[in-house]
PDB file of N, CA and C in Angstrom:
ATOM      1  N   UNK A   1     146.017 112.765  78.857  1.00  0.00           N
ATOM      2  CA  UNK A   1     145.324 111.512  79.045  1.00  0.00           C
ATOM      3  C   UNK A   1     145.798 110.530  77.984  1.00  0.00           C
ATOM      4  N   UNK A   2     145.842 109.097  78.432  1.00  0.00           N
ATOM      5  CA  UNK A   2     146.478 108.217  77.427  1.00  0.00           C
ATOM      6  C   UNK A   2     145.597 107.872  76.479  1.00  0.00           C
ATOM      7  N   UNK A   3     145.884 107.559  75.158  1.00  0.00           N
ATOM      8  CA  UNK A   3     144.616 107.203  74.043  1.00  0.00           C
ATOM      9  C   UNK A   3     145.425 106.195  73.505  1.00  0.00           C
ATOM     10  N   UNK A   4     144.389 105.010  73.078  1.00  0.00           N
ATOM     11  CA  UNK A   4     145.233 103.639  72.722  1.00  0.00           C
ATOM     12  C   UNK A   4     145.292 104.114  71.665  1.00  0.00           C
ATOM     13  N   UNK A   5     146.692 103.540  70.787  1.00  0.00           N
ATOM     14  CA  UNK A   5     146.424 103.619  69.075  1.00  0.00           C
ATOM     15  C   UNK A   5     145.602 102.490  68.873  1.00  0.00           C
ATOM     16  N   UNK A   6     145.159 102.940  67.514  1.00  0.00           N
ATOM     17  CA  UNK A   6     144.156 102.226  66.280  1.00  0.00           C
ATOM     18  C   UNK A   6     145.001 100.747  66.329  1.00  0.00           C
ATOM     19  N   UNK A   7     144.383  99.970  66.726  1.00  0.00           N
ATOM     20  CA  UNK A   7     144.853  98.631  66.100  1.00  0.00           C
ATOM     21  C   UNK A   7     143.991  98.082  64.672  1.00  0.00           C
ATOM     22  N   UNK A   8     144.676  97.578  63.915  1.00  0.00           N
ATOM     23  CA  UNK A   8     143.992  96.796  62.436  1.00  0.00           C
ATOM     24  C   UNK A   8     144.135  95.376  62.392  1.00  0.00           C
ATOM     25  N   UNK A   9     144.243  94.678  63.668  1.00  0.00           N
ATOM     26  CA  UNK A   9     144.761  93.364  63.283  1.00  0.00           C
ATOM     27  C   UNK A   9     143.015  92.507  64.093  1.00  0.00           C
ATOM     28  N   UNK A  10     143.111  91.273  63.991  1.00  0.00           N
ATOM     29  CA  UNK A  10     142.299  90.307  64.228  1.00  0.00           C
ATOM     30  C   UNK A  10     141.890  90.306  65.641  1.00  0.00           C
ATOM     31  N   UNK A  11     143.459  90.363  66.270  1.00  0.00           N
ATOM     32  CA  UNK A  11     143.239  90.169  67.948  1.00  0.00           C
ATOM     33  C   UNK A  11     142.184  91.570  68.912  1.00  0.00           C
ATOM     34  N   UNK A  12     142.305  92.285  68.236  1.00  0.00           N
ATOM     35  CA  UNK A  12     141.160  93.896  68.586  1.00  0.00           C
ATOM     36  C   UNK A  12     140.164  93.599  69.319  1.00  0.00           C
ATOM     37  N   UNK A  13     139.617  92.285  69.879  1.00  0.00           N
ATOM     38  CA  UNK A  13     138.969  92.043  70.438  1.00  0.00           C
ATOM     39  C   UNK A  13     139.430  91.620  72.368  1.00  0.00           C
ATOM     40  N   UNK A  14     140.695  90.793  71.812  1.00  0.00           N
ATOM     41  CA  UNK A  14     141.015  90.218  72.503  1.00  0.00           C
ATOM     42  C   UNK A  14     141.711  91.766  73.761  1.00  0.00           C
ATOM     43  N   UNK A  15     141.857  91.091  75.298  1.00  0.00           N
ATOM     44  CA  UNK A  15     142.089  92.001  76.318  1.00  0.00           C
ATOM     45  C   UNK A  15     143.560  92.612  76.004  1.00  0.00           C
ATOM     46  N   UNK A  16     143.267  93.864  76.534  1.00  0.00           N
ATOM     47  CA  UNK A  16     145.054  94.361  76.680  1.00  0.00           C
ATOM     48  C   UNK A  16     145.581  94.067  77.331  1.00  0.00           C
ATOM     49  N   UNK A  17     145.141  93.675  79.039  1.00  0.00           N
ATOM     50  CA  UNK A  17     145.701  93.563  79.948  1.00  0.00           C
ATOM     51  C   UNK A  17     144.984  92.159  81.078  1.00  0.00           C
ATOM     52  N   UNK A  18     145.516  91.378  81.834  1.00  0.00           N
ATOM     53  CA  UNK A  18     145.274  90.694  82.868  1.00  0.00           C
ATOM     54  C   UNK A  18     145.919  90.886  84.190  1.00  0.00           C
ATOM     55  N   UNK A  19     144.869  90.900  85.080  1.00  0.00           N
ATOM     56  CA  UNK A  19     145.424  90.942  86.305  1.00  0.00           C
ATOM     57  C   UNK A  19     145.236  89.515  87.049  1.00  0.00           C
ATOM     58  N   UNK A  20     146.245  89.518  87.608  1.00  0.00           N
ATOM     59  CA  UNK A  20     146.426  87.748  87.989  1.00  0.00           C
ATOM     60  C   UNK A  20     147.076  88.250  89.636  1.00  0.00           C
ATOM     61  N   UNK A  21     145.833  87.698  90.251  1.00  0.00           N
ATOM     62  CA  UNK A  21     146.575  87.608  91.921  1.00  0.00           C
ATOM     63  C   UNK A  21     146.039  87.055  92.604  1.00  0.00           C
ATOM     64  N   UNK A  22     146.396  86.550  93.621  1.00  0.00           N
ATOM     65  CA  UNK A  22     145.751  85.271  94.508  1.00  0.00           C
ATOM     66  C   UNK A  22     144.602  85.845  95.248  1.00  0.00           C
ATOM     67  N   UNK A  23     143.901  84.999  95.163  1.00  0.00           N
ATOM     68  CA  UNK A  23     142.174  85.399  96.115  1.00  0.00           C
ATOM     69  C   UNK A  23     142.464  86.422  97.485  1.00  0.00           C
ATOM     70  N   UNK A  24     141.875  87.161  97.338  1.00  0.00           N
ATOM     71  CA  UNK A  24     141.918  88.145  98.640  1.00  0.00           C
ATOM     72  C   UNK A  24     142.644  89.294  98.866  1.00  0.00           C
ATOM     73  N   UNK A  25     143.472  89.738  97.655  1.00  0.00           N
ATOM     74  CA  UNK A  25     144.180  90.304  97.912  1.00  0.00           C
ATOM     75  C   UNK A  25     143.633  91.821  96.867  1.00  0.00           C
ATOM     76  N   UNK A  26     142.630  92.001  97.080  1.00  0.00           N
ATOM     77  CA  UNK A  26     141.895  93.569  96.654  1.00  0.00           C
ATOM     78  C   UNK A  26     141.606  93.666  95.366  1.00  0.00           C
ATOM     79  N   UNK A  27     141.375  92.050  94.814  1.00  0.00           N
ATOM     80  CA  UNK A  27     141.404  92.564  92.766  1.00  0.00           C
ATOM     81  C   UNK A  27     139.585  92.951  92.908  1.00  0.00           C
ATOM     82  N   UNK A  28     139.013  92.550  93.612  1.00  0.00           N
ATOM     83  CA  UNK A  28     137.174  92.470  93.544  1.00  0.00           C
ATOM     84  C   UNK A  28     137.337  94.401  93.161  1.00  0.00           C
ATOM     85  N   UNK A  29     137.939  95.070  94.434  1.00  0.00           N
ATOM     86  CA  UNK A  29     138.658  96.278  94.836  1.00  0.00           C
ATOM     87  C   UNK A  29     139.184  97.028  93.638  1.00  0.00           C
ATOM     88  N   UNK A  30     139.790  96.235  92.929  1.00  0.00           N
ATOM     89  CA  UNK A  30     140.605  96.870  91.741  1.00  0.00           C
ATOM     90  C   UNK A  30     139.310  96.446  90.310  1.00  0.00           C
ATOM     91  N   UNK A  31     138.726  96.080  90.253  1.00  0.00           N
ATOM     92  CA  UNK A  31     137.626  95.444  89.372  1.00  0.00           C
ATOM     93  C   UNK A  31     136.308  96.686  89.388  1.00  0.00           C
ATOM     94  N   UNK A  32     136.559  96.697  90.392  1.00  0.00           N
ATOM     95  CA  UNK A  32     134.928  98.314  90.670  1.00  0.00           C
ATOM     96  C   UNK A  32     136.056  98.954  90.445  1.00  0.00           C
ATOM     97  N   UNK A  33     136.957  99.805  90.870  1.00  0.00           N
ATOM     98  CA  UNK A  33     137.901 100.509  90.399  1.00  0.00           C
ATOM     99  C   UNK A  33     137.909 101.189  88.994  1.00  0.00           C
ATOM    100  N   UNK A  34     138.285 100.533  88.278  1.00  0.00           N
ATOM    101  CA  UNK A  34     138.716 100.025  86.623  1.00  0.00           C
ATOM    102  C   UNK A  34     137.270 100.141  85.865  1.00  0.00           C
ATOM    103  N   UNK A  35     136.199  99.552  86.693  1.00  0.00           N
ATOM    104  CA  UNK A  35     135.282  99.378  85.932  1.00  0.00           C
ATOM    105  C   UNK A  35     134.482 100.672  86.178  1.00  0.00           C
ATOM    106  N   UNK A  36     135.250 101.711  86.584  1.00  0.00           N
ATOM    107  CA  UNK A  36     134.527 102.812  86.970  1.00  0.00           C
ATOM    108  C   UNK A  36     135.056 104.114  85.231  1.00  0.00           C
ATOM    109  N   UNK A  37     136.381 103.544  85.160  1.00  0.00           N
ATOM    110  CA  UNK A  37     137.279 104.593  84.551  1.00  0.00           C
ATOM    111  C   UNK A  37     136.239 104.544  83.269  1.00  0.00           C
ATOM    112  N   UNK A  38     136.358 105.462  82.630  1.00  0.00           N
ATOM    113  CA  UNK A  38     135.004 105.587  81.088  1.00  0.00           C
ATOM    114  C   UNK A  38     136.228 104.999  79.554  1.00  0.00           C
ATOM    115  N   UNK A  39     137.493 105.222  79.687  1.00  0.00           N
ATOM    116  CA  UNK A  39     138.141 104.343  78.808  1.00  0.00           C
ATOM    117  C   UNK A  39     138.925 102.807  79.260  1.00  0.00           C
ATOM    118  N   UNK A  40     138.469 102.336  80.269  1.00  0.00           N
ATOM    119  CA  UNK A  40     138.616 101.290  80.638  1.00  0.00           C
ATOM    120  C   UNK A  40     137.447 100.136  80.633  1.00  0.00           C
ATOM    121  N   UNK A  41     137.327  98.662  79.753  1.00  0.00           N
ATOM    122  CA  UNK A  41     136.527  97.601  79.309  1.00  0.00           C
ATOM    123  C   UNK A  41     136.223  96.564  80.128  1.00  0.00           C
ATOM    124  N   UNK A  42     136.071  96.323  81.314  1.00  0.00           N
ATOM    125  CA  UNK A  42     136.089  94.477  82.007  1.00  0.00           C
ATOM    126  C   UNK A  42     134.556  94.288  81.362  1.00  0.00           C
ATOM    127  N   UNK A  43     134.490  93.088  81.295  1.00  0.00           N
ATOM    128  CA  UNK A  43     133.373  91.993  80.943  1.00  0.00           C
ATOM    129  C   UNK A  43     132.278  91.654  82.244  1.00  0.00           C
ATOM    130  N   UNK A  44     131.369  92.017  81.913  1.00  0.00           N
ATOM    131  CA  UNK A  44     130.494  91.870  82.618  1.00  0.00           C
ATOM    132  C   UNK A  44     130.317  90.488  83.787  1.00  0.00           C
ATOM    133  N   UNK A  45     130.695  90.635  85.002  1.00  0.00           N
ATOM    134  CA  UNK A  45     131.355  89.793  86.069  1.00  0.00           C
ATOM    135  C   UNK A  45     133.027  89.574  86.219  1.00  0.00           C
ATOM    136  N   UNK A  46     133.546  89.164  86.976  1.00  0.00           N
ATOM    137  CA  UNK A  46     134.624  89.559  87.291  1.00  0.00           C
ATOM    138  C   UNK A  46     135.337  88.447  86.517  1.00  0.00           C
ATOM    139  N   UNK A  47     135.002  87.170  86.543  1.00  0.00           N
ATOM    140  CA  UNK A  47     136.167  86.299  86.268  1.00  0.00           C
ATOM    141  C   UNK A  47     135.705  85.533  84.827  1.00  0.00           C
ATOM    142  N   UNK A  48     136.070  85.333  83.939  1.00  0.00           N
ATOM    143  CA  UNK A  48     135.735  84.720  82.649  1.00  0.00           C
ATOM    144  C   UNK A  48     135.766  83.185  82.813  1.00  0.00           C
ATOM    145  N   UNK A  49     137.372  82.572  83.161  1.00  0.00           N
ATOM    146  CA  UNK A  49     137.738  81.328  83.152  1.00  0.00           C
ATOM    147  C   UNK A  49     138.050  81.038  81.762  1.00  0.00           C
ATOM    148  N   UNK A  50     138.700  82.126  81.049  1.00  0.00           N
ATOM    149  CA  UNK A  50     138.510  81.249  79.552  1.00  0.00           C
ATOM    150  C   UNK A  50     140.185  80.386  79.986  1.00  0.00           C
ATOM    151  N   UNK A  51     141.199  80.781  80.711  1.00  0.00           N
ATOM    152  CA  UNK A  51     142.546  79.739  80.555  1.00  0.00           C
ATOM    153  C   UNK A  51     142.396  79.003  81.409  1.00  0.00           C
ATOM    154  N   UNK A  52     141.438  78.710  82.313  1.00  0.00           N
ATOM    155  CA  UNK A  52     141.573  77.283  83.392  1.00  0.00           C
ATOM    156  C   UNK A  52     140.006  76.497  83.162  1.00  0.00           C
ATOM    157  N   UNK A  53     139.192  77.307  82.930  1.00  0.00           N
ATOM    158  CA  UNK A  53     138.085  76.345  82.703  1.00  0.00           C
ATOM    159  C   UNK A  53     137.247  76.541  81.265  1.00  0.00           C
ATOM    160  N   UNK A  54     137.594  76.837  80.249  1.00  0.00           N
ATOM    161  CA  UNK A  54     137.138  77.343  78.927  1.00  0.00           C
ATOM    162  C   UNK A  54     137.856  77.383  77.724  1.00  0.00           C
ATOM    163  N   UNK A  55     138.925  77.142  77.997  1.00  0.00           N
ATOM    164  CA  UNK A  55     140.689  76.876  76.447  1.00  0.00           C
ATOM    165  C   UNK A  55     139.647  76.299  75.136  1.00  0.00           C
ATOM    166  N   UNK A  56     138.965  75.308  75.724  1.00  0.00           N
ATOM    167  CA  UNK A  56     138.608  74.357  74.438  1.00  0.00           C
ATOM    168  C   UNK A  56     137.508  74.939  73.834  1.00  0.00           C
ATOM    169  N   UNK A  57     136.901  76.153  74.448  1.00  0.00           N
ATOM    170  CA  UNK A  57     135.309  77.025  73.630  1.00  0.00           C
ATOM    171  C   UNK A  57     136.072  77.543  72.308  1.00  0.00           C
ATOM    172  N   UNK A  58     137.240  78.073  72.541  1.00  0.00           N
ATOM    173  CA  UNK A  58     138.170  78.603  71.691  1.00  0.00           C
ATOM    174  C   UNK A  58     138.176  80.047  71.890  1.00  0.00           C
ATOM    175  N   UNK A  59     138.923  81.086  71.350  1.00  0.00           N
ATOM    176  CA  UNK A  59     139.342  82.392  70.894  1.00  0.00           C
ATOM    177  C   UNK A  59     137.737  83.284  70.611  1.00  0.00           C
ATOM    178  N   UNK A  60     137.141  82.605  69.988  1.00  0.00           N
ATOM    179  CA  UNK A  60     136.228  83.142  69.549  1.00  0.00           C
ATOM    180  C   UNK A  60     135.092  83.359  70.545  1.00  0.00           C
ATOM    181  N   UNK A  61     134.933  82.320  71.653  1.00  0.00           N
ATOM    182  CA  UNK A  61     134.408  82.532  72.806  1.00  0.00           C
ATOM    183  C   UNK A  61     134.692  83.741  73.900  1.00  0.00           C
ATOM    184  N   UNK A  62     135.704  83.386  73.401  1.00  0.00           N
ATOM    185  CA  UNK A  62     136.731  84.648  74.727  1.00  0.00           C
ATOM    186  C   UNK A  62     136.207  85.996  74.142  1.00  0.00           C
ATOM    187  N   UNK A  63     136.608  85.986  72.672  1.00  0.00           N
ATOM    188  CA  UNK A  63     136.720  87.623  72.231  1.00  0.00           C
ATOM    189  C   UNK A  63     134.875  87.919  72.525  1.00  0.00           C
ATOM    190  N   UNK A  64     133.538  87.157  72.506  1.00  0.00           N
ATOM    191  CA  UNK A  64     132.441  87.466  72.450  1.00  0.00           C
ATOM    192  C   UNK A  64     132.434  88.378  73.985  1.00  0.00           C
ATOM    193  N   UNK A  65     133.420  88.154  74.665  1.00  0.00           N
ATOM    194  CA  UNK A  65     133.128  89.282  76.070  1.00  0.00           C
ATOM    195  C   UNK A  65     133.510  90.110  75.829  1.00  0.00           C
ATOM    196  N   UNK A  66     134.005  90.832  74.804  1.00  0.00           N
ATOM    197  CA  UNK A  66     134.711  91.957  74.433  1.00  0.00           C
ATOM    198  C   UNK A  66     134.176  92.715  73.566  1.00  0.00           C
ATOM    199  N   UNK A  67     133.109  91.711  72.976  1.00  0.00           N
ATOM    200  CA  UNK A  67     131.821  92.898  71.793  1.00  0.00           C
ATOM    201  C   UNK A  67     131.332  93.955  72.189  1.00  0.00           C
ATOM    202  N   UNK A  68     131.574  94.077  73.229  1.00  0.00           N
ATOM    203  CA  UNK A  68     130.722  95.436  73.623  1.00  0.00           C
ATOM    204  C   UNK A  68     131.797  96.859  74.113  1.00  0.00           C
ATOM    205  N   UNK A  69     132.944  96.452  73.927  1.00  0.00           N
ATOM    206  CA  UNK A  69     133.856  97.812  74.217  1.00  0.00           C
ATOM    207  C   UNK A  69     134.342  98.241  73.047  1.00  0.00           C
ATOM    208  N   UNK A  70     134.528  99.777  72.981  1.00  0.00           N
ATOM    209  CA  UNK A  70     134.454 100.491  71.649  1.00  0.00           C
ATOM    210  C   UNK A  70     135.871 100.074  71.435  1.00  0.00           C
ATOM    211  N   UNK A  71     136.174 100.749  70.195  1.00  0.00           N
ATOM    212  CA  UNK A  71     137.715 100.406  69.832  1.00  0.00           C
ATOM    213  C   UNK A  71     138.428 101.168  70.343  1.00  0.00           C
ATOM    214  N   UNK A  72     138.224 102.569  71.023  1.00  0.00           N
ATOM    215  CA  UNK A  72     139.587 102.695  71.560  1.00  0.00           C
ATOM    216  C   UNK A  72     139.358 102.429  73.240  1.00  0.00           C
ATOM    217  N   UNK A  73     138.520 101.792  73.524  1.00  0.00           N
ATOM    218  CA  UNK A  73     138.259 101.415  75.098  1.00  0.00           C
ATOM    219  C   UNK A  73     139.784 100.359  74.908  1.00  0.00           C
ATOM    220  N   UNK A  74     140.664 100.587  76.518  1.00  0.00           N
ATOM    221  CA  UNK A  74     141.220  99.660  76.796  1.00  0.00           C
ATOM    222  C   UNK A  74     140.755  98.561  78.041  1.00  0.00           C
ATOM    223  N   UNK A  75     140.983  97.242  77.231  1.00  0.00           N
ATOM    224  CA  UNK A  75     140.365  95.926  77.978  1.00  0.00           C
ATOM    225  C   UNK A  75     141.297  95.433  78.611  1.00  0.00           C
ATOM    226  N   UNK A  76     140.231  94.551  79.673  1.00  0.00           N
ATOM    227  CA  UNK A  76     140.799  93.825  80.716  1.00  0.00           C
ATOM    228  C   UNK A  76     140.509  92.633  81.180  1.00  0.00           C
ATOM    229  N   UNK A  77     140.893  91.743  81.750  1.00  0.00           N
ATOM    230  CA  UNK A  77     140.553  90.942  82.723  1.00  0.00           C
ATOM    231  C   UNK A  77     140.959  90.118  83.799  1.00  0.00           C
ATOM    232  N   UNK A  78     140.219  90.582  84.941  1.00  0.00           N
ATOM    233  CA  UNK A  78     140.953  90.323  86.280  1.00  0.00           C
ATOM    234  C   UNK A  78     140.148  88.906  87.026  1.00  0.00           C
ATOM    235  N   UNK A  79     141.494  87.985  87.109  1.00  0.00           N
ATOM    236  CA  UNK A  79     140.690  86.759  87.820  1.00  0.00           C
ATOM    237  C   UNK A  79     141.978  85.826  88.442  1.00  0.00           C
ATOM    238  N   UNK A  80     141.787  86.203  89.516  1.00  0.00           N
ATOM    239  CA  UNK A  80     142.590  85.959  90.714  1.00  0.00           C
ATOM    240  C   UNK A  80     143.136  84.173  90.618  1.00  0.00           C
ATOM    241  N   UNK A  81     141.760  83.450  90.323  1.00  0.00           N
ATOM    242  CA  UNK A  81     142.351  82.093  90.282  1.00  0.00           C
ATOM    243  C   UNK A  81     143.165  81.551  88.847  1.00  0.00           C
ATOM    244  N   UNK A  82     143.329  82.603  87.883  1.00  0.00           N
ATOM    245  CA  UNK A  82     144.483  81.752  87.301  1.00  0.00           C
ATOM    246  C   UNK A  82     145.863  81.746  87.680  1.00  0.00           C
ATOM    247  N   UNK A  83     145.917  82.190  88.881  1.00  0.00           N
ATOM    248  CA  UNK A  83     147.495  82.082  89.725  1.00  0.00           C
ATOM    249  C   UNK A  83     147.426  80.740  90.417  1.00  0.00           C
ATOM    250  N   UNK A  84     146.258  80.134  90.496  1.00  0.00           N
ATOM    251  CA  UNK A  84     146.771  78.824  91.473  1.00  0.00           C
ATOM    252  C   UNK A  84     146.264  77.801  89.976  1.00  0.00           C
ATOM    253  N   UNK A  85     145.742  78.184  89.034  1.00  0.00           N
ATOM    254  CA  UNK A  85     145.960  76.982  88.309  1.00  0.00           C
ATOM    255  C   UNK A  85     146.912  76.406  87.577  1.00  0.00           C
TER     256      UNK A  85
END
């Protein structure tokens, strides 16, 4: 089974991964999925908006969806409409 290494830096909050795909095409699907696995993190609802509707809350906004996954949980976030913005 894969185990993230220890990160020590600032960004530890911030996601490992984004999934970016156009509306309809099974991310809702891949979101229960993921959010099933016990070392896998999404944020409570599917889509954040921090790069098309939220840039200016800042970093620090973003990482507050991420307070709640342990450190070696790997994070995510899946939101289909930052492909058409």
């Amino acid at each position: 089974m894969y185990e993230k290494p220890e990160k020590k830096c600032s960004n530890e909050m911030l996601p490992d991964f984004l999934v970016i795909g156009p509306p309809r095409t099974g991310t809702t699907w891949l979101h229960n999925l993921l959010s099933s696995h016990p070392n896998i993190f999404l944020p409570t609802g599917k889509q954040i908006h921090f790069f098309d509707k939220h840039f200016e809350k800042g970093q620090s906004w973003y990482k507050q969806h991420y307070r709640n996954a342990s450190s070696k949980s790997i994070k995510g976030e899946i939101n289909p409409d930052y492909i058409s913005s």
